[in-house]
C-alpha atoms as a PDB file:
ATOM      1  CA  UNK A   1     -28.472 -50.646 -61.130  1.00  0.00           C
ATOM      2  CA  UNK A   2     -29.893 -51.371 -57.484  1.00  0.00           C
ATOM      3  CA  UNK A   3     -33.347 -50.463 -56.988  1.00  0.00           C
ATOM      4  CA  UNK A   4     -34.530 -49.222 -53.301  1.00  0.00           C
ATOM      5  CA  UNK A   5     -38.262 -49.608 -51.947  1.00  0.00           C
ATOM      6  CA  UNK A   6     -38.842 -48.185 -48.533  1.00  0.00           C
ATOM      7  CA  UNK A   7     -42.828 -48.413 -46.995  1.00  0.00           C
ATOM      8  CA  UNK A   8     -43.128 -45.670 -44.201  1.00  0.00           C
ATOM      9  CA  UNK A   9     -46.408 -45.202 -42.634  1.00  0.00           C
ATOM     10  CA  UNK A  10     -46.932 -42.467 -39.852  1.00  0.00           C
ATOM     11  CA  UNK A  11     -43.537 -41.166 -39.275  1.00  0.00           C
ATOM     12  CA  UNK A  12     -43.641 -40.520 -36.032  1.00  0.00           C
ATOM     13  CA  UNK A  13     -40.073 -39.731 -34.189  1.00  0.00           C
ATOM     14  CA  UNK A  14     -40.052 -38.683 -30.212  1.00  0.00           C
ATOM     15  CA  UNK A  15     -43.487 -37.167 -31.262  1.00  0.00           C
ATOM     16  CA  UNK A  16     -42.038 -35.076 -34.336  1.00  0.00           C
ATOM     17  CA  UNK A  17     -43.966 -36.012 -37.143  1.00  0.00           C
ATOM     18  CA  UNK A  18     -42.868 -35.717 -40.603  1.00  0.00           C
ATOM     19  CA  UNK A  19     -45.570 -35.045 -43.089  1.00  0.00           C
ATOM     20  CA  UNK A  20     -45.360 -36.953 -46.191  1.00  0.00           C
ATOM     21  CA  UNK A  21     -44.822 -33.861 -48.523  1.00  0.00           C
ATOM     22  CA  UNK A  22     -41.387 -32.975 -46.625  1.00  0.00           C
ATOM     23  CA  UNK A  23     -40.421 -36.879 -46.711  1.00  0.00           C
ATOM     24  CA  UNK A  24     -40.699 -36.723 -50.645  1.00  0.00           C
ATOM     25  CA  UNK A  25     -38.829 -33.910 -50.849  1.00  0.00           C
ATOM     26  CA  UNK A  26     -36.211 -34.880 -49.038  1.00  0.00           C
ATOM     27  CA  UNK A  27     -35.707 -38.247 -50.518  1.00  0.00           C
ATOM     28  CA  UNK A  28     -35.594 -36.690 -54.472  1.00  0.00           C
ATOM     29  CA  UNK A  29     -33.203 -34.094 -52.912  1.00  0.00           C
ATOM     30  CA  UNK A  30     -31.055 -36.695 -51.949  1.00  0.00           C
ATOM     31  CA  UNK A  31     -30.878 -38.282 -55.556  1.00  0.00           C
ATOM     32  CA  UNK A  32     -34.190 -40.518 -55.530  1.00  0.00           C
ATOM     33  CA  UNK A  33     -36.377 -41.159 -58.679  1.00  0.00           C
ATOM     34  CA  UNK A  34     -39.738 -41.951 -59.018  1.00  0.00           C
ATOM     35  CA  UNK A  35     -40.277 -40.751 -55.592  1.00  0.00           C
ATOM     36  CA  UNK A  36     -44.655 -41.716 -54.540  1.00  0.00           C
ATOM     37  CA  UNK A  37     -45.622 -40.722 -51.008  1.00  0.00           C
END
């Protein structure tokens, strides 16, 4: 089974910021376990 490891650190797109609460969300909404912001 492939594992994926993604580091973010101040998401900061076009000056939209996305807080890290959202990011998690998002990422176990799209089928991600384990999720750790």
């Amino acid at each position: 089974m492939p594992r994926y490891v993604a580091f973010l650190r101040a998401v900061n797109v076009g000056g939209r910021f996305v807080r890290m609460a959202d990011l998690r969300a998002a990422l176990a909404e799209a089928g991600f376990g384990d999720v750790e912001t």
